[in-house]
C-alpha atoms as a PDB file:
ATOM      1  CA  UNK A   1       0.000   0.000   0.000  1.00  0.00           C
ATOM      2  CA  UNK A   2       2.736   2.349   0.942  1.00  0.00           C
ATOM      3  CA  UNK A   3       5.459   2.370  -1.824  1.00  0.00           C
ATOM      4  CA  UNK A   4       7.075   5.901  -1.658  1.00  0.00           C
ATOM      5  CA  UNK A   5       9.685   6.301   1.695  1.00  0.00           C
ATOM      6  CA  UNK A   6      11.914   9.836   1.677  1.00  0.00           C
ATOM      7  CA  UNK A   7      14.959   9.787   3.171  1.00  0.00           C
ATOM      8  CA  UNK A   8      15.934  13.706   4.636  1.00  0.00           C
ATOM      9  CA  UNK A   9      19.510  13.413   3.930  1.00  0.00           C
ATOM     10  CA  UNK A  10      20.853  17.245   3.391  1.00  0.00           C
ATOM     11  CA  UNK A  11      21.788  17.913   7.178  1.00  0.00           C
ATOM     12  CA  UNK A  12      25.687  18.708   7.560  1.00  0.00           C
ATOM     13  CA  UNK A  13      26.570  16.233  10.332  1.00  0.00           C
ATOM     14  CA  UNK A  14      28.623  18.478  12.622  1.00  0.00           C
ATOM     15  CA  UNK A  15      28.860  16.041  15.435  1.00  0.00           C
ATOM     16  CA  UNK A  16      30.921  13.919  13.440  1.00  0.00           C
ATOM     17  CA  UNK A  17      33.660  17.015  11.848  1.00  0.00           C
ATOM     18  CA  UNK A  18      35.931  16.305  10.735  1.00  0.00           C
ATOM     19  CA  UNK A  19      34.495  13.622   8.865  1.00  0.00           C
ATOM     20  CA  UNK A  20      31.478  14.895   7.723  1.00  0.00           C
ATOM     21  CA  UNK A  21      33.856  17.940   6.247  1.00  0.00           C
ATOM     22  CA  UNK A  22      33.691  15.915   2.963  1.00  0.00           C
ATOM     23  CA  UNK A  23      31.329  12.786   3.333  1.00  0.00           C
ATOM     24  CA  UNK A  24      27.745  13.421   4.017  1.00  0.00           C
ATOM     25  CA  UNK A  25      26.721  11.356   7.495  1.00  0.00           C
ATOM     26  CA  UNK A  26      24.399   8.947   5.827  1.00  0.00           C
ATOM     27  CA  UNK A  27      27.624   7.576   4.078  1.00  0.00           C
ATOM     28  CA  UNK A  28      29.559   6.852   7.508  1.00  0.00           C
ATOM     29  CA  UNK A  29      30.160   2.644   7.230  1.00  0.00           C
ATOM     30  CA  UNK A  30      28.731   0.326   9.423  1.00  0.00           C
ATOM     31  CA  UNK A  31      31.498  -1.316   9.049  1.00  0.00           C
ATOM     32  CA  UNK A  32      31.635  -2.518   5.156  1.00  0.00           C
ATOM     33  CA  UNK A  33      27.697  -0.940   4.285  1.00  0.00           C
ATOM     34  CA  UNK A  34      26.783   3.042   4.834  1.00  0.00           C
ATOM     35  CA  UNK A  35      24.044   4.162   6.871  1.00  0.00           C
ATOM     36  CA  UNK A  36      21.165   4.783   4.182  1.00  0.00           C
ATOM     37  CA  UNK A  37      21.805   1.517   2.696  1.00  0.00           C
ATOM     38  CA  UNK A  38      20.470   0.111   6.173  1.00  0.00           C
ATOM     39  CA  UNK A  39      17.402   2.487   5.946  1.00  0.00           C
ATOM     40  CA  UNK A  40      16.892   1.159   2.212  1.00  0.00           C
ATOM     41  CA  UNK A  41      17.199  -2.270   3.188  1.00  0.00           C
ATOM     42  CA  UNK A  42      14.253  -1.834   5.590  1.00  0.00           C
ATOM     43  CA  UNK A  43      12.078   0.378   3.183  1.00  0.00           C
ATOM     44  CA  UNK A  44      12.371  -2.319   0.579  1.00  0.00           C
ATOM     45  CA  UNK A  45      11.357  -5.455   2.865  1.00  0.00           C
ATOM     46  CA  UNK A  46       8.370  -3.668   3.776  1.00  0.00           C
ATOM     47  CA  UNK A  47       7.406  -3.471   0.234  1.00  0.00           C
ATOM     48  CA  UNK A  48       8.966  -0.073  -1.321  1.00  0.00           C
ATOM     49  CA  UNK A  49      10.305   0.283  -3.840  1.00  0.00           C
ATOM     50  CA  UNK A  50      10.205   4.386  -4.730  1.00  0.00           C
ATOM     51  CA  UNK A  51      12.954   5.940  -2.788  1.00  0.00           C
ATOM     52  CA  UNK A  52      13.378   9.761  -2.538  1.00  0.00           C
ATOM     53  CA  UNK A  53      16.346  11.379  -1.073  1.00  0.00           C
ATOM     54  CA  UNK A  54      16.297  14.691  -0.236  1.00  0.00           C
ATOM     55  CA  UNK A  55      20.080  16.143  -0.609  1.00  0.00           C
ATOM     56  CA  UNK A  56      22.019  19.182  -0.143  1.00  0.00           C
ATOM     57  CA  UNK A  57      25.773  20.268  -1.382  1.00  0.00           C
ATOM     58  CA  UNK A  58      28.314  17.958  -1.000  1.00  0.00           C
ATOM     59  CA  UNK A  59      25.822  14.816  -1.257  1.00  0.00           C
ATOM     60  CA  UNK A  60      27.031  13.209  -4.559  1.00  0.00           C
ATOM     61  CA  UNK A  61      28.239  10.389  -3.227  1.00  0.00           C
ATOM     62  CA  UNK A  62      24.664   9.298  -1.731  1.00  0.00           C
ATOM     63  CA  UNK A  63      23.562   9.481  -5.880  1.00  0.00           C
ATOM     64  CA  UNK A  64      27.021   7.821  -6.656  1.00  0.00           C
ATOM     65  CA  UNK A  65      26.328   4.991  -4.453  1.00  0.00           C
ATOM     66  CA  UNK A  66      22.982   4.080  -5.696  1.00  0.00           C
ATOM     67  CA  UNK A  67      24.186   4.117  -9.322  1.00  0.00           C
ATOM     68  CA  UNK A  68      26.596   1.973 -11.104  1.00  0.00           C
ATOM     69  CA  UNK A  69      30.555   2.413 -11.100  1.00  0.00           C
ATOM     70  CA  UNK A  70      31.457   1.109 -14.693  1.00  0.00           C
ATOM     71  CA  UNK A  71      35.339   1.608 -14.079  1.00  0.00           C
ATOM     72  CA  UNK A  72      35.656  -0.517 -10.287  1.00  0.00           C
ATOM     73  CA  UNK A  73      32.890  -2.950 -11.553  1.00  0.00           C
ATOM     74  CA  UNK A  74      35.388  -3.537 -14.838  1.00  0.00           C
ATOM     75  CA  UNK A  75      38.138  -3.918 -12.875  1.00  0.00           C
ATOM     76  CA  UNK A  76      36.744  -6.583 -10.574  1.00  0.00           C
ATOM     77  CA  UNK A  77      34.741  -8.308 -12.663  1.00  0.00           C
ATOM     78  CA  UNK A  78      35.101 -12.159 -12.603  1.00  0.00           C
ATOM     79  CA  UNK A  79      37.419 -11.599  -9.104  1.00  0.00           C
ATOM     80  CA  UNK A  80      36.266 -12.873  -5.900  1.00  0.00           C
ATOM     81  CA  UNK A  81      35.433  -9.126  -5.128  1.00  0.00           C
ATOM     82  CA  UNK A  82      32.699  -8.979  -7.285  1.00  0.00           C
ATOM     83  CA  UNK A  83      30.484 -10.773  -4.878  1.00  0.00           C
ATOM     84  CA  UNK A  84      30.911  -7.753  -2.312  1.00  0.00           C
ATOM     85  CA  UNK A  85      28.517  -5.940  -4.832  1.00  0.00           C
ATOM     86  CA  UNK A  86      25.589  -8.232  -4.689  1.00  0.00           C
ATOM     87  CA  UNK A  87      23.803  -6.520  -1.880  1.00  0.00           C
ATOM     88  CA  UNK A  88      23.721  -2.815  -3.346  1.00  0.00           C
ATOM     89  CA  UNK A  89      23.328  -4.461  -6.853  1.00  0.00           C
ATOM     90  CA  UNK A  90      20.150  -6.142  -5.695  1.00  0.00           C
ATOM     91  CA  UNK A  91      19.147  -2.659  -3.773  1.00  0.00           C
ATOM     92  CA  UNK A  92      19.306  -1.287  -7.439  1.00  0.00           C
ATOM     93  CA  UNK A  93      17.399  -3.847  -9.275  1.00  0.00           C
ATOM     94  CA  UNK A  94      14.940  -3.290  -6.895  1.00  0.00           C
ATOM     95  CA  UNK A  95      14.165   0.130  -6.179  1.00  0.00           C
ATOM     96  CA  UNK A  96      14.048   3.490  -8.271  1.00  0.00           C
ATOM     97  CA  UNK A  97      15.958   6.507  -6.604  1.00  0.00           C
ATOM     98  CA  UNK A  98      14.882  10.314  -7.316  1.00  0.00           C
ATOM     99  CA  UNK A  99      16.875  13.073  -5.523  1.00  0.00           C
ATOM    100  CA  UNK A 100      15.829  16.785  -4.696  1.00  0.00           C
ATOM    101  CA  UNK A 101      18.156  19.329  -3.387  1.00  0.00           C
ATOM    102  CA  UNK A 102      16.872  21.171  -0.054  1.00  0.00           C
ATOM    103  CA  UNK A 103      19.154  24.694  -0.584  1.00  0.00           C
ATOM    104  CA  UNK A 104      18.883  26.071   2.769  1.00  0.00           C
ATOM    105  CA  UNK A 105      18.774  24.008   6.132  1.00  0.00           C
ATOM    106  CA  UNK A 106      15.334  24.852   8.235  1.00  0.00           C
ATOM    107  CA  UNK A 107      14.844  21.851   9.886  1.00  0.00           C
ATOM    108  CA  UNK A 108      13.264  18.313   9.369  1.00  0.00           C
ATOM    109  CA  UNK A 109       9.720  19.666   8.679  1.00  0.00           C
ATOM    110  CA  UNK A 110      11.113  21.653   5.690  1.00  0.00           C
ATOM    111  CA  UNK A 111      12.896  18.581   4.404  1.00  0.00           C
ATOM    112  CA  UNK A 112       9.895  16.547   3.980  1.00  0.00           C
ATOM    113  CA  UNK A 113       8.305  19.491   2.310  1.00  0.00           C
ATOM    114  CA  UNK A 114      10.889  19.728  -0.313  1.00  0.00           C
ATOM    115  CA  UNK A 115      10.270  15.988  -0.304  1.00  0.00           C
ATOM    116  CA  UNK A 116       6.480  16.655  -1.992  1.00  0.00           C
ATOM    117  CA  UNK A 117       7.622  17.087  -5.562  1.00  0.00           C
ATOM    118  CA  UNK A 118       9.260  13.219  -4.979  1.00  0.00           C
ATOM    119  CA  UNK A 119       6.056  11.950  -3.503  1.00  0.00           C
ATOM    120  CA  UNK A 120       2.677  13.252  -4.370  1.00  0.00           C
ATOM    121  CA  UNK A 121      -0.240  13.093  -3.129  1.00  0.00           C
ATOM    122  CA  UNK A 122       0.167   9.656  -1.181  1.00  0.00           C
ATOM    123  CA  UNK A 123       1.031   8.367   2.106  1.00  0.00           C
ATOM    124  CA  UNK A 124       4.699   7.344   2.473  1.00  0.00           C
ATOM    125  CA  UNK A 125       6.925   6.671   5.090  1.00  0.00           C
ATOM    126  CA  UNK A 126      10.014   8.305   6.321  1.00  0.00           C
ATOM    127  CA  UNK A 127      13.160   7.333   7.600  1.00  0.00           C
ATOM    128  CA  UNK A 128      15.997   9.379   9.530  1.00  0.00           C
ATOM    129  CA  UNK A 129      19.106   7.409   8.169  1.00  0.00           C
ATOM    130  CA  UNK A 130      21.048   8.057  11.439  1.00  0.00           C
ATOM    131  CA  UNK A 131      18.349   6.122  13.014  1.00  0.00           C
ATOM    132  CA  UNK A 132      19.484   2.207  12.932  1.00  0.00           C
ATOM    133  CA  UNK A 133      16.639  -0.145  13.627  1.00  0.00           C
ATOM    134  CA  UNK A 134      17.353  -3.658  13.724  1.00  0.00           C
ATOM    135  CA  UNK A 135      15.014  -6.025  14.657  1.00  0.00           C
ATOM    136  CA  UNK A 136      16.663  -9.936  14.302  1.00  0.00           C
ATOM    137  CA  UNK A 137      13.008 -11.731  15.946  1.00  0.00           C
ATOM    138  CA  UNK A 138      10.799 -10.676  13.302  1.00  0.00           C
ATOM    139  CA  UNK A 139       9.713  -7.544  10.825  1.00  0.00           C
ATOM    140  CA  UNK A 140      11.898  -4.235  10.601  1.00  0.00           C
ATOM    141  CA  UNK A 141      10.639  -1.468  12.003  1.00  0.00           C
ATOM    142  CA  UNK A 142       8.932  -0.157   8.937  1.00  0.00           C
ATOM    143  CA  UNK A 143       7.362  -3.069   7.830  1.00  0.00           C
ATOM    144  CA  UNK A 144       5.699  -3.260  11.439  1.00  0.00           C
ATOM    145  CA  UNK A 145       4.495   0.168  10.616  1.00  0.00           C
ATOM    146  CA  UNK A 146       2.876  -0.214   7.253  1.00  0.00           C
ATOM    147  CA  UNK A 147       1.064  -3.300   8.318  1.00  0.00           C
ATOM    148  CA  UNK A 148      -0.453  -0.918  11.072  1.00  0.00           C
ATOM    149  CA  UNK A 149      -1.334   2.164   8.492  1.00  0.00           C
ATOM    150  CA  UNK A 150      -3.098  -1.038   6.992  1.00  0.00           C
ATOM    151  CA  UNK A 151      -5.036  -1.005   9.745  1.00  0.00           C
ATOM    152  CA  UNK A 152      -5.699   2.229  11.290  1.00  0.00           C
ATOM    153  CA  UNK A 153      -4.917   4.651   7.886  1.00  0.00           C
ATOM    154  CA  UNK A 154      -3.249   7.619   9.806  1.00  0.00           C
ATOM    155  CA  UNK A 155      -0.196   8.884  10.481  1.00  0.00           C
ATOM    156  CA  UNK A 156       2.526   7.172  12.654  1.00  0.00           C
ATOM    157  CA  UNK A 157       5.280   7.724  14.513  1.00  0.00           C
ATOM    158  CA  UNK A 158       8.263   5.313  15.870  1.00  0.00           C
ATOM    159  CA  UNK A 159       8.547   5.707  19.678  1.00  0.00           C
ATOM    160  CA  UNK A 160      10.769   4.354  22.384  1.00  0.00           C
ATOM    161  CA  UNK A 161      11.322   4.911  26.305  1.00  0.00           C
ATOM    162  CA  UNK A 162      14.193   7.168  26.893  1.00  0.00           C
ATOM    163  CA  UNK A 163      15.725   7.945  29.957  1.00  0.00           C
ATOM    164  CA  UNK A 164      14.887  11.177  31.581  1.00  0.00           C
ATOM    165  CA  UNK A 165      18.466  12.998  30.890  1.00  0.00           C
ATOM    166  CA  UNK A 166      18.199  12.173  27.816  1.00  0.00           C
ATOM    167  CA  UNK A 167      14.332  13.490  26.437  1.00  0.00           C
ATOM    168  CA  UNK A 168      15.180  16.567  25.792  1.00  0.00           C
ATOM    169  CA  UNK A 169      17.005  15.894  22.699  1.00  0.00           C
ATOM    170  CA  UNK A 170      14.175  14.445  21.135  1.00  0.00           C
ATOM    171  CA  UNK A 171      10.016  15.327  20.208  1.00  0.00           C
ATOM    172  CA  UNK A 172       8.508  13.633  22.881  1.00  0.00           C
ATOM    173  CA  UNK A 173       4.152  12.592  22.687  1.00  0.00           C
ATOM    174  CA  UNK A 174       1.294  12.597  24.627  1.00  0.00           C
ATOM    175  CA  UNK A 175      -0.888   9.724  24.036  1.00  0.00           C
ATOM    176  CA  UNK A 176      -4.053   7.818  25.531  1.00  0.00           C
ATOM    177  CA  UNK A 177      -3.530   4.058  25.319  1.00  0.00           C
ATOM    178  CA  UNK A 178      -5.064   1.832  22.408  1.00  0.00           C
ATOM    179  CA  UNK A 179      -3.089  -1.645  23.008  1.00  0.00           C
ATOM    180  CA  UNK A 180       0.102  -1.966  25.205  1.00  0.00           C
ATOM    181  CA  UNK A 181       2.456  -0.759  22.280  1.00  0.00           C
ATOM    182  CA  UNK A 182       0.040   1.654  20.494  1.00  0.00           C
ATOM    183  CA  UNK A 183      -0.735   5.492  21.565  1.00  0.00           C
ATOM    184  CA  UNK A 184      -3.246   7.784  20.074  1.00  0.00           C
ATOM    185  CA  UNK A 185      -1.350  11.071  20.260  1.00  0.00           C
ATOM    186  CA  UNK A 186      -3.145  13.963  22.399  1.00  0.00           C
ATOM    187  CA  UNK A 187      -0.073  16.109  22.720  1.00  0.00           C
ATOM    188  CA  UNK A 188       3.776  16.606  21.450  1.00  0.00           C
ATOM    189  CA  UNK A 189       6.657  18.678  22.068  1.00  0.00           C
ATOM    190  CA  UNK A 190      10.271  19.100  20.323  1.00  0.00           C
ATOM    191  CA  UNK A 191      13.064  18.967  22.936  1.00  0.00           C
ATOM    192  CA  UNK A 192      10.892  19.827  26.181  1.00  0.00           C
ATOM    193  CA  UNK A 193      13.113  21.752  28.761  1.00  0.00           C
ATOM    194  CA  UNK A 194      13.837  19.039  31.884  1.00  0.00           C
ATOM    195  CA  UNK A 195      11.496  18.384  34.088  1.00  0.00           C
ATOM    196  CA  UNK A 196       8.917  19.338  31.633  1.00  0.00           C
ATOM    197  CA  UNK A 197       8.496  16.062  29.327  1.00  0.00           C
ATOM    198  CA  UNK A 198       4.961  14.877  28.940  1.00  0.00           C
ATOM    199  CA  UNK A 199       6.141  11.458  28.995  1.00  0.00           C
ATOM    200  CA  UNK A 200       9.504   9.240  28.273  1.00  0.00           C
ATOM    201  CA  UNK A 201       8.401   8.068  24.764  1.00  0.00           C
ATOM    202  CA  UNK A 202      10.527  10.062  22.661  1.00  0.00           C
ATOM    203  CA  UNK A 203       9.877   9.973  18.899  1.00  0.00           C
ATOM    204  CA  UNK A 204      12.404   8.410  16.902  1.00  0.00           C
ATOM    205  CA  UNK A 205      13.360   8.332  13.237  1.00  0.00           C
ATOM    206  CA  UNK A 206      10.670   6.211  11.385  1.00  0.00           C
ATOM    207  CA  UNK A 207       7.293   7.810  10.231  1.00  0.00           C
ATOM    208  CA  UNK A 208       3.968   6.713   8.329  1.00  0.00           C
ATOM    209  CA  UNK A 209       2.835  10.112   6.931  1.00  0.00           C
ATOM    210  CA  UNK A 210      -0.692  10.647   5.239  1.00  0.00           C
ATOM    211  CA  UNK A 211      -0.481  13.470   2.182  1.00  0.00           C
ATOM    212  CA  UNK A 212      -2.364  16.160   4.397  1.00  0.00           C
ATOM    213  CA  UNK A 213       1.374  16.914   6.033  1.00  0.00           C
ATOM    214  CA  UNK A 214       2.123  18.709   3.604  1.00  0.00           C
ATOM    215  CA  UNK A 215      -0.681  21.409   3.284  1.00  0.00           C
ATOM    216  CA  UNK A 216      -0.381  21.439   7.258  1.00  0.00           C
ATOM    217  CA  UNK A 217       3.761  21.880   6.644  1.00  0.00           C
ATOM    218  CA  UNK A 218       2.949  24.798   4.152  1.00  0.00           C
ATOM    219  CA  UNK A 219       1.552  26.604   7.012  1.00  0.00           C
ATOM    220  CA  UNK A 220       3.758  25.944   9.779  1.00  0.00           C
ATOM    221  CA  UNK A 221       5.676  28.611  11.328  1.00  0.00           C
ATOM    222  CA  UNK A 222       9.420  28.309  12.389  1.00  0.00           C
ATOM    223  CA  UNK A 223       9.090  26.443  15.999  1.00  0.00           C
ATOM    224  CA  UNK A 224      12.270  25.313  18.109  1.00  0.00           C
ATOM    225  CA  UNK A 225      15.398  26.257  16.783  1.00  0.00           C
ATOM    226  CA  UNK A 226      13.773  28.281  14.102  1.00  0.00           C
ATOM    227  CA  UNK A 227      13.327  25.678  11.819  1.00  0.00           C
ATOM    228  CA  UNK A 228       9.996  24.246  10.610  1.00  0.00           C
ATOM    229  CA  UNK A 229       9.216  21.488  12.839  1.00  0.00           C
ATOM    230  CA  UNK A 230       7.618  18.034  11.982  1.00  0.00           C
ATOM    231  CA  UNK A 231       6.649  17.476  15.551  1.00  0.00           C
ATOM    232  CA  UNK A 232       4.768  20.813  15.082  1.00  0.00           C
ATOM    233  CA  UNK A 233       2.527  19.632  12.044  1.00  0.00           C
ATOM    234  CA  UNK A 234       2.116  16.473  13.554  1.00  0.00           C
ATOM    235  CA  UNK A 235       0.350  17.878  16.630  1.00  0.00           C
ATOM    236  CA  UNK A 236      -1.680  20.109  14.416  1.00  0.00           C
ATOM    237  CA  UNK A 237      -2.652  16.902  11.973  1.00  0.00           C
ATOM    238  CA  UNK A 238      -3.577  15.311  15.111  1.00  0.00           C
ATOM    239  CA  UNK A 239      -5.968  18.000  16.540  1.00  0.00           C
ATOM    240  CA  UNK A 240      -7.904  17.423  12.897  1.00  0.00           C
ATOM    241  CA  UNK A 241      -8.004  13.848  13.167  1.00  0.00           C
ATOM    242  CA  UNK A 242      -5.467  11.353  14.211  1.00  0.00           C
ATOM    243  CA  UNK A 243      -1.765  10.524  15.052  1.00  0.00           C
ATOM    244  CA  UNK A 244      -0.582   7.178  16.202  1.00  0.00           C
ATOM    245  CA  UNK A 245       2.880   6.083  17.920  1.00  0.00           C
ATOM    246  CA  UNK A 246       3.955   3.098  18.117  1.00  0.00           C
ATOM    247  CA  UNK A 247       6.431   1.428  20.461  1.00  0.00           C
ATOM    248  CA  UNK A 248       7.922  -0.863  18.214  1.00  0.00           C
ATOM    249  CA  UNK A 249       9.927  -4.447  18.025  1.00  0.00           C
ATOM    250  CA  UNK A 250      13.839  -4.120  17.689  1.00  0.00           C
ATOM    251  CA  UNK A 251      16.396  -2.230  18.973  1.00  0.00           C
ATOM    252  CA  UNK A 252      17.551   1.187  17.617  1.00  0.00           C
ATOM    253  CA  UNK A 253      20.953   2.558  17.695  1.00  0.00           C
ATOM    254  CA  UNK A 254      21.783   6.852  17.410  1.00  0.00           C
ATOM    255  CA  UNK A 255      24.136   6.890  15.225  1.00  0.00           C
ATOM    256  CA  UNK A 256      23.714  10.558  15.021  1.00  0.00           C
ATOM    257  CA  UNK A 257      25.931  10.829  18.030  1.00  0.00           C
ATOM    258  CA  UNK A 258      29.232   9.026  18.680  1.00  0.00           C
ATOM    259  CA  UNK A 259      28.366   6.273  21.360  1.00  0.00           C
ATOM    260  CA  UNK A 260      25.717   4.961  19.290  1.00  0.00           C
ATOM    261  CA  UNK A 261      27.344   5.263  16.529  1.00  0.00           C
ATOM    262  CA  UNK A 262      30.126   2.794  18.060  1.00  0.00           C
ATOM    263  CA  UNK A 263      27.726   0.775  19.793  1.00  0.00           C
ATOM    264  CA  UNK A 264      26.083   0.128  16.357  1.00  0.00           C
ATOM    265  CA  UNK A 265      29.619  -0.384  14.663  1.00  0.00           C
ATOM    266  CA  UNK A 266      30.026  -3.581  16.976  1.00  0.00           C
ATOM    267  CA  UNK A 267      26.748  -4.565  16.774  1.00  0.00           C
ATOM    268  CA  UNK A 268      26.826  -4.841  12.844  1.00  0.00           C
ATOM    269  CA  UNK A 269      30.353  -6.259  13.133  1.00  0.00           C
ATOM    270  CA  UNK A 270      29.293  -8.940  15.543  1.00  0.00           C
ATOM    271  CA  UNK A 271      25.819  -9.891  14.403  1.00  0.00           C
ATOM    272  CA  UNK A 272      25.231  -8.683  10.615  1.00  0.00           C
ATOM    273  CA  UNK A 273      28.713  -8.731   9.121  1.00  0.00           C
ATOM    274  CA  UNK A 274      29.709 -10.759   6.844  1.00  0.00           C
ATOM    275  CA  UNK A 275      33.518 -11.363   5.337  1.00  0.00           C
END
């Protein structure tokens, strides 16, 4: 049903400089496979197959990597190298990969925006590359999701407990309880001051979005940070009808910041790599 995922992917990484000088964020390895390749992975097993990426300077290589290298696949061809291609090979055999260039950074909400001339008028998930979800017992993260838009057709949001010193980094919801791991959203705010969190479930990087978001995005003022929120049009979609989050199955790793980053590092190495 959902087919279309967007991948924001024009943000400039600082937390990772020097890196990041040169090589956009969503490129950083796990070890042998970059970070959007994971969030690919998982849009395709839950039955995707249109990918937008929404870019900004210095983001060639994300279009590079999704596109064939005629000189490195010459050279290797019929060498036991060759094999290492199969996965990204089969990524492009499978998908189809549009790009859009956001020019100026104003936040997540004006990323998906820009993302409207990739999607249409459809619903269409998200995914926040820096975000890894992994779940090894069953469906990804996404695929969990789509089954529920199935279900309830409405928006959706990936949530998970945080602890309390760390919620103000994140939009955190409101929500009166449908099942144990679903929440009709009644409130949300981006980075609440501490002591002033509604809750602990802090939204992370994985949305279901209905095509409404982006008439209510159109109209939504700078918020935190002065950039144009998501959390902000979400709470305003869900005052007109309704907003889900879901607590889902896996674990998720930040690679936005260096820990996680690391602690995802060994958990690919340990678990998903193979030589």
């Amino acid at each position: 049903m959902i087919k279309k995922c967007l991948f924001p992917a024009a943000g400039y990484g600082t937390r990772f400089l020097p890196a990041t000088k040169s090589m956009p964020k969503e490129m950083m390895p796990l070890v042998n496979k970059p970070l959007i390749e994971f969030g690919v992975d998982e849009a395709i097993e839950a039955g995707m197959s249109g990918m937008g990426i929404v870019v900004g300077r210095g983001k060639h290589s994300i279009e590079d990597h999704f596109d064939h290298n005629y000189e490195l696949e010459h050279e290797i061809s019929g060498t036991p190298k060759e094999a290492k291609l199969g996965d990204i090979r089969k990524i492009m055999d499978s998908a189809r990969f549009s790009f859009i260039r956001q020019r100026k950074m104003q936040g997540l909400g004006h990323a998906i925006l820009i993302g409207k001339e990739l999607i249409g008028d459809q619903p269409f998930a998200v995914v926040l590359a820096d975000d890894l979800c992994i779940n090894q017992d069953g469906d990804g993260v996404l695929k969990q999701m789509a089954a529920l838009y199935e279900q309830f057709r409405c928006s959706i949001v990936a949530v998970e407990e945080v602890p309390e010193d760390e919620i103000h980094k994140y939009g955190v919801i409101k929500g009166s309880v449908i099942r144990d791991d679903i929440y009709r959203v009644d409130d949300m705010v981006e980075k609440p001051a501490p002591g002033t969190a509604p809750s602990n479930l802090a939204i992370i990087g994985r949305y279901i979005l209905t095509p409404d978001i982006f008439d209510i995005l159109e109209k939504t003022k700078p918020g935190k940070g002065g950039e144009v929120q998501i959390t902000d049009a979400l709470l305003e979609q869900a005052k007109r009808g309704c907003v889900l989050a879901y607590k889902f199955k896996g674990k998720r790793f930040d690679c936005g910041s260096v820990p996680g980053y690391i602690e995802a590092t060994n958990f690919v190495y340990e678990n998903l790599y193979e030589d």
